[in-house]
Structures are given as structure tokens and as C-alpha cells.
Protein backbone atom coordinates (compact mmCIF):
# COMPACT_ATOMS: atom_id res chain seq x y z
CA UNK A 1 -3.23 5.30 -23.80
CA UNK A 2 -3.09 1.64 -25.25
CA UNK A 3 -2.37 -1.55 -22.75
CA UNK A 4 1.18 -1.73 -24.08
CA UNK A 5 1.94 1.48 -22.28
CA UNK A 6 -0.22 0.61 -19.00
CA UNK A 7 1.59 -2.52 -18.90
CA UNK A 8 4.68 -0.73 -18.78
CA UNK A 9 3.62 1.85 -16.40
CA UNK A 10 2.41 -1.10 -13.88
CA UNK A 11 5.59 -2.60 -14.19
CA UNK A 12 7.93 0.54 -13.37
CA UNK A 13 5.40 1.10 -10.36
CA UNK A 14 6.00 -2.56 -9.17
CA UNK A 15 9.44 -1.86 -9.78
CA UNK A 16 9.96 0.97 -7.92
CA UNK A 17 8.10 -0.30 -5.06
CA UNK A 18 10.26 -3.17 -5.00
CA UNK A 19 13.75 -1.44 -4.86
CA UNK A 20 12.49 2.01 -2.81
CA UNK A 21 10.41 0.25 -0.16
CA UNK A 22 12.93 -1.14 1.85
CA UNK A 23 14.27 2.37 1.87
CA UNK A 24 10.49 3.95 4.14
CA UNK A 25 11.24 5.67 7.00
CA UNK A 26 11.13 3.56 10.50
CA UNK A 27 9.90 6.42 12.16
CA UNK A 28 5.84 6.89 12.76
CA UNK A 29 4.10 8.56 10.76
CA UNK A 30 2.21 12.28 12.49
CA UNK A 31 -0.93 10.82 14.04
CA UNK A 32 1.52 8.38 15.85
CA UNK A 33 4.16 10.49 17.15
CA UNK A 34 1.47 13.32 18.04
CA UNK A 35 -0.04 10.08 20.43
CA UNK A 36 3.28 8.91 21.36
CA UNK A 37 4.78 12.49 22.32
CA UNK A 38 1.25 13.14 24.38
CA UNK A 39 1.73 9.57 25.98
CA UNK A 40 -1.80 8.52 24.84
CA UNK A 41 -0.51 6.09 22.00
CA UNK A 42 -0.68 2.77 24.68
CA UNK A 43 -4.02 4.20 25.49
CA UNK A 44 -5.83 3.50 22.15
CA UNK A 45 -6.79 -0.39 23.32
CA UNK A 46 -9.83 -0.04 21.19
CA UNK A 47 -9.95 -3.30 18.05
CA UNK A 48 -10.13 -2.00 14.89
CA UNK A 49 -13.45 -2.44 13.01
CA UNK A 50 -11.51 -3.83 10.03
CA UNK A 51 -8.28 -5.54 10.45
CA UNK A 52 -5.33 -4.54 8.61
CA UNK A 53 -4.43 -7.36 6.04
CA UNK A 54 -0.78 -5.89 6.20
CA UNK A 55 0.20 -4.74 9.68
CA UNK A 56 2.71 -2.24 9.69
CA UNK A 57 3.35 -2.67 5.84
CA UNK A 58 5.22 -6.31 6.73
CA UNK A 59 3.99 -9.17 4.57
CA UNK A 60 2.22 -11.89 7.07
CA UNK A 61 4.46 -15.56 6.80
CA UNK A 62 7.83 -13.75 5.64
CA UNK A 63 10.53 -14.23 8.18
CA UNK A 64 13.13 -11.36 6.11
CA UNK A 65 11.81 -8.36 7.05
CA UNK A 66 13.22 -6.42 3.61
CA UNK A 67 11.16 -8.84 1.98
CA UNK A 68 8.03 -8.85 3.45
CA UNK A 69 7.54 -4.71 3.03
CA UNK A 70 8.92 -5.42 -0.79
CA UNK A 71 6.19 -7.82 -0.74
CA UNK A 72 3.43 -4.77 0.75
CA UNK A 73 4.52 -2.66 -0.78
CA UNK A 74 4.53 -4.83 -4.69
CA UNK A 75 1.19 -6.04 -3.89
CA UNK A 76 -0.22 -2.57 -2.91
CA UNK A 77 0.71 -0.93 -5.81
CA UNK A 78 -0.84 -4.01 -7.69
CA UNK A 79 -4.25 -3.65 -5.64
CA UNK A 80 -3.98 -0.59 -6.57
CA UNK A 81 -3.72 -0.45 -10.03
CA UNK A 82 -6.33 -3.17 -10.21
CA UNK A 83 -8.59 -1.10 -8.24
CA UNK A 84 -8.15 2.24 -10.33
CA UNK A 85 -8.29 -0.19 -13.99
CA UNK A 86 -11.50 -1.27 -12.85
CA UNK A 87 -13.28 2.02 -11.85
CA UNK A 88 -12.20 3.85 -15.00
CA UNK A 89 -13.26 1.08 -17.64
CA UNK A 90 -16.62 1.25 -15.41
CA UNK A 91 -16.70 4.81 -16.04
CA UNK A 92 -15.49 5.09 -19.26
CA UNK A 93 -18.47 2.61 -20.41
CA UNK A 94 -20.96 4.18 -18.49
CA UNK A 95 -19.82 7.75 -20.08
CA UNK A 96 -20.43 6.44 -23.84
CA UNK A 97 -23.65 5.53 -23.21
């Protein structure tokens, strides 16, 4: 696959995370409604060893909420990307030697 076509495929992905975001489900996810439905969801006052950068997939310092998860959910798929680009050129030079 040539850099053209992974350009394009990065783009659709930022694309769609842009207009289908908005669009997530309010609800919580399993874990949380199992601990909300059990009523030991406000019990779970233990800090997080690593804080979330993106609370509640909601862009810190953007008022519109619409546009703070586009933001989330944008960047993800960029960090993403970024990540998995990275690990497979590291692989795919340590496989030639």
C-alpha cells in the first residue's frame, strides 16, 4: 500500500470521526451501568493512576459540546494512526533484517 492511499485512508477516518461522533450514544457504556444499576458507581472514589487526557471523550477548553467530542474523537483517530504507522515501519524494518 503506497502513502497516497494511507493518506487517503487517514483522511476518511478523520472524516468519519468528525461527522459520526457527535452521533455516540449518551448512555454508559456496560461496566458503568452494571455499577450504576448495583448502586456502587458513587462508590469508586479511588484517583486514577493515569489521568484521562480526554474525560468523557469532551475536548478540555471547548465550550460547544458537539465540538469538543468532534475534536476527541479527530484527534483519537489521529493518535491512533500515528501510533499504529509507527509500530509497523518498526516492524517492518526489523523483519528485513
Amino acid at each position: 500500500m503506497g502513502k497516497k492511499e494511507i493518506l487517503i485512508g487517514l483522511l476518511a477516518a478523520i472524516l468519519i470521526a468528525l461527522l459520526l461522533s457527535p452521533f455516540a450514544s449518551q448512555q454508559p457504556d456496560g461496566l458503568e451501568r452494571v455499577a450504576e444499576d448495583n448502586g456502587f458507581l458513587k462508590k469508586g472514589g479511588a484517583r486514577p493512576a493515569i489521568a484521562s487526557p480526554v474525560p468523557d471523550y469532551i475536548w478540555p477548553g471547548i465550550k460547544n459540546k458537539r465540538t469538543a467530542t468532534q475534536a476527541a474523537g479527530a484527534i483519537g483517530t489521529v493518535t491512533v494512526f500515528l501510533f499504529a504507522y509507527v509500530l509497523s515501519s518498526f516492524l517492518k524494518k526489523r523483519d528485513t533484517k
